[in-house]
C-alpha atoms as a PDB file:
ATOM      1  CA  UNK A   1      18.480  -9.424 -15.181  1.00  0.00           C
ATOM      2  CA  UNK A   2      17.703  -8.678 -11.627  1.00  0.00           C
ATOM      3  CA  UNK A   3      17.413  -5.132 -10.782  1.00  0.00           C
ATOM      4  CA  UNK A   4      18.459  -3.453  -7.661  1.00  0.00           C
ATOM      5  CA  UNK A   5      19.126  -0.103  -5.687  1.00  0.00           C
ATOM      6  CA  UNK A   6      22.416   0.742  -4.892  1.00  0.00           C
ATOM      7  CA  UNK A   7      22.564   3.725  -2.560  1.00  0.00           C
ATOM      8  CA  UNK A   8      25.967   4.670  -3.706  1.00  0.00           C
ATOM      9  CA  UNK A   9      25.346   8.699  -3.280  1.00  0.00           C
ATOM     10  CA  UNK A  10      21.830   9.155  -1.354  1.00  0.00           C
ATOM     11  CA  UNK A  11      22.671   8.698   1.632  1.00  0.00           C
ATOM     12  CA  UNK A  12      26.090  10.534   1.018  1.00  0.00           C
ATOM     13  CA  UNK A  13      24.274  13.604   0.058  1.00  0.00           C
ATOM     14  CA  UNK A  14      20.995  13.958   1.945  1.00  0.00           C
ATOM     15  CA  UNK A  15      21.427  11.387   4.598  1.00  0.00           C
ATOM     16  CA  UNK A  16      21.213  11.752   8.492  1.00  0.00           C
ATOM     17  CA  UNK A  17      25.178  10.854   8.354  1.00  0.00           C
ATOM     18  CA  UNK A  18      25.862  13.933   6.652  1.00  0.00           C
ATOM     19  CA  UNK A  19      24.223  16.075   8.834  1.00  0.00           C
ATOM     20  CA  UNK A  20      25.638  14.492  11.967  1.00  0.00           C
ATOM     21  CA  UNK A  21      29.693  14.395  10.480  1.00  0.00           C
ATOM     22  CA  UNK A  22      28.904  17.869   9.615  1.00  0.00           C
ATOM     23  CA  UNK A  23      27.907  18.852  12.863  1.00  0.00           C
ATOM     24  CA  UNK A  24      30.163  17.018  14.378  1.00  0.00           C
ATOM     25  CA  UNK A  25      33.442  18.133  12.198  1.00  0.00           C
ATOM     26  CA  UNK A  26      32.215  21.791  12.547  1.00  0.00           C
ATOM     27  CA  UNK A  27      32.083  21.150  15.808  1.00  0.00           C
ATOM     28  CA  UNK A  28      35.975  19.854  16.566  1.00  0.00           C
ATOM     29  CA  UNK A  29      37.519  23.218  14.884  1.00  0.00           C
ATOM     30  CA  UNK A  30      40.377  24.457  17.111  1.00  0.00           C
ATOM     31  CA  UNK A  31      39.479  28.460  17.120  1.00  0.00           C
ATOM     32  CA  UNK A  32      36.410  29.768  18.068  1.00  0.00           C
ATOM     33  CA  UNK A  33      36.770  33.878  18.018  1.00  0.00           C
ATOM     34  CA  UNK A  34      38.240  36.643  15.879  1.00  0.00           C
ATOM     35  CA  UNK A  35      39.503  35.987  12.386  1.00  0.00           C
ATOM     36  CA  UNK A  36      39.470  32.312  13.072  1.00  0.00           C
ATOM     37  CA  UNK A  37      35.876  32.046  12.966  1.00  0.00           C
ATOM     38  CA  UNK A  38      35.856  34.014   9.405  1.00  0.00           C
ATOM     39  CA  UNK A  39      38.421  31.526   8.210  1.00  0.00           C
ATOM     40  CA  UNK A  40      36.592  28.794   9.401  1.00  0.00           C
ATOM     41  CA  UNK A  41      33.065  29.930   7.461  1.00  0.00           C
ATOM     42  CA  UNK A  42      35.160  30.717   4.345  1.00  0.00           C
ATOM     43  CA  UNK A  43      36.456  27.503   4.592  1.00  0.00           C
ATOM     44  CA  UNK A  44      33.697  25.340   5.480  1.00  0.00           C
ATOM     45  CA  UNK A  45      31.340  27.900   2.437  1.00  0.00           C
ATOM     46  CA  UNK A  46      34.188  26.778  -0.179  1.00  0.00           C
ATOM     47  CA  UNK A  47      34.474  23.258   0.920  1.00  0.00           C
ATOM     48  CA  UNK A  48      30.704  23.025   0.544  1.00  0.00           C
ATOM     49  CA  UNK A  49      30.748  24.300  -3.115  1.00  0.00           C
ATOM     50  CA  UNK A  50      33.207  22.127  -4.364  1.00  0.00           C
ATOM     51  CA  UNK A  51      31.686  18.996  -3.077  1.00  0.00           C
ATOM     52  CA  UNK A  52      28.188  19.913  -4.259  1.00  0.00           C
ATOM     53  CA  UNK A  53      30.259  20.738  -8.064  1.00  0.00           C
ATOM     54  CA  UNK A  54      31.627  17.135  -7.919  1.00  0.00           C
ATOM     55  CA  UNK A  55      27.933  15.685  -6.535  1.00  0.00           C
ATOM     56  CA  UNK A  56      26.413  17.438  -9.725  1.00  0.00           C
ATOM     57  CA  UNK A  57      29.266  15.966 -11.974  1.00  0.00           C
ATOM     58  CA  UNK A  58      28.843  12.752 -10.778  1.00  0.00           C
ATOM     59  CA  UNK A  59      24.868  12.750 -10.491  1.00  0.00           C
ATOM     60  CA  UNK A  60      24.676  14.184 -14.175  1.00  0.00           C
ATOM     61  CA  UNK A  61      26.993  11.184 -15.800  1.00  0.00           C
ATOM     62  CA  UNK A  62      25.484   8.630 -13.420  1.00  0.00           C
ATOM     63  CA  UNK A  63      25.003   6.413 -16.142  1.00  0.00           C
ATOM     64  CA  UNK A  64      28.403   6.649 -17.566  1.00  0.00           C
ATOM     65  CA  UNK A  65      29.918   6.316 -14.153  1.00  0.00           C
ATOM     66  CA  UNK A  66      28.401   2.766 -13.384  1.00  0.00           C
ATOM     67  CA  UNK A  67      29.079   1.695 -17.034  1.00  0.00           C
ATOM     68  CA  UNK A  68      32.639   2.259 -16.296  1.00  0.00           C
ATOM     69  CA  UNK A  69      32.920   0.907 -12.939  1.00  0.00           C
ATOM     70  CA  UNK A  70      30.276  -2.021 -13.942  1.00  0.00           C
ATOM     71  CA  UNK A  71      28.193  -4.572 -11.240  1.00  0.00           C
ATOM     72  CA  UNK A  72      31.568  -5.594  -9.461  1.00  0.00           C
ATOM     73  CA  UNK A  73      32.845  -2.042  -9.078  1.00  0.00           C
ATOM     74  CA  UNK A  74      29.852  -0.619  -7.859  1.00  0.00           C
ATOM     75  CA  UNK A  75      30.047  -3.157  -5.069  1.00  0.00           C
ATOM     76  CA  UNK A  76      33.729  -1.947  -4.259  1.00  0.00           C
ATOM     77  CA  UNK A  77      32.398   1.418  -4.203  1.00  0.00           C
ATOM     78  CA  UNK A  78      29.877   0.345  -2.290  1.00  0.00           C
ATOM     79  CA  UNK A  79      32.271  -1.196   0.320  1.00  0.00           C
ATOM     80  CA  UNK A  80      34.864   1.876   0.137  1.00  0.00           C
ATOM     81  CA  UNK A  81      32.140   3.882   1.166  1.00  0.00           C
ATOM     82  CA  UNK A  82      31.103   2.021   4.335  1.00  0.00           C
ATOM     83  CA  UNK A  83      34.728   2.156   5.016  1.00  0.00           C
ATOM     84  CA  UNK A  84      34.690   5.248   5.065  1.00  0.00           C
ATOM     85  CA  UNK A  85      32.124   6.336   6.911  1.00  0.00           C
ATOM     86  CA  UNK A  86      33.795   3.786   9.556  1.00  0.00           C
ATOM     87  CA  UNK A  87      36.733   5.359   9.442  1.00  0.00           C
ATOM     88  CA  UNK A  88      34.740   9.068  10.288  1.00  0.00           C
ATOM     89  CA  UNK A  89      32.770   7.758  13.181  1.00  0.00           C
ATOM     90  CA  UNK A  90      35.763   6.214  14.513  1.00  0.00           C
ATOM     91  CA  UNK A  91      37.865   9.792  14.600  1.00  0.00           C
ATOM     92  CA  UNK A  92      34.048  11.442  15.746  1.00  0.00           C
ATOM     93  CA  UNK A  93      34.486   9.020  18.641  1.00  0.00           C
ATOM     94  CA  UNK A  94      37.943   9.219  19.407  1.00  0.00           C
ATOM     95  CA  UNK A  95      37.814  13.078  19.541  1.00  0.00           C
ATOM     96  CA  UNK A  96      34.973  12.904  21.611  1.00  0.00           C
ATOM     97  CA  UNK A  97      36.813  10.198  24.426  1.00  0.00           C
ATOM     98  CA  UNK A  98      40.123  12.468  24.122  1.00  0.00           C
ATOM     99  CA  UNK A  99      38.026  15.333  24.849  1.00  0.00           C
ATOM    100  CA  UNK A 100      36.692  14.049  28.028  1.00  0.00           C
ATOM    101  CA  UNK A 101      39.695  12.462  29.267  1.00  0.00           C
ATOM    102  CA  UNK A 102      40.911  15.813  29.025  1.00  0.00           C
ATOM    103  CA  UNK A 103      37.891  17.532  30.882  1.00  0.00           C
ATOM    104  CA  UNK A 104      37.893  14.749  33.627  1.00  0.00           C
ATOM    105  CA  UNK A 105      42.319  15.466  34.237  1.00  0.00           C
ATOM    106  CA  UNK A 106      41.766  19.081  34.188  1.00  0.00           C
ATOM    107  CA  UNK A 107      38.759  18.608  36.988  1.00  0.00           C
ATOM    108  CA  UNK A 108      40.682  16.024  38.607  1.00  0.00           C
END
């Protein structure tokens, strides 16, 4: 049997990617004084609990996890994940050009 590392939730969890779609997502919110702001942190402090509940869920029945999914489903959970972190740098970008378009039409 040939034994081998699948990064299914390390790099999810404590990777650089996290860190940048983080910054990046916290980054793109629409208000940026008053009760917005307050909103925002309550949201983002929430948000941040529940994902670290499901990360301990998921870390503490690791085994039973990829004993369900077995080899072949890890490797579509592999792939779902790539996709998805596609899919994020693709809006990250796109924000980013619609942002400057705008900049460069209101200076222009």
């Amino acid at each position: 049997m040939s034994i081998a590392f699948f990064p299914l939730t390390m790099p999810l969890t404590a990777g650089p990617g996290t860190i940048t779609v983080a910054i990046a997502l916290g980054a793109a919110r629409a208000e940026r004084s008053g009760i917005g702001v307050l909103v925002a942190i309550a949201a983002f402090f929430l948000a941040t609990l529940a994902v670290a509940a499901i990360v301990l869920l998921c870390y503490r029945n690791a085994d039973r996890l990829a004993q369900l999914v077995g080899q072949e489903g890890a490797r579509v959970v592999t792939s779902l994940s790539a996709f998805l972190l596609l899919c994020v740098g693709v809006q990250i970008i796109t924000a980013g050009a619609i942002d400057l378009a705008r900049l460069a039409i209101a200076q222009g």
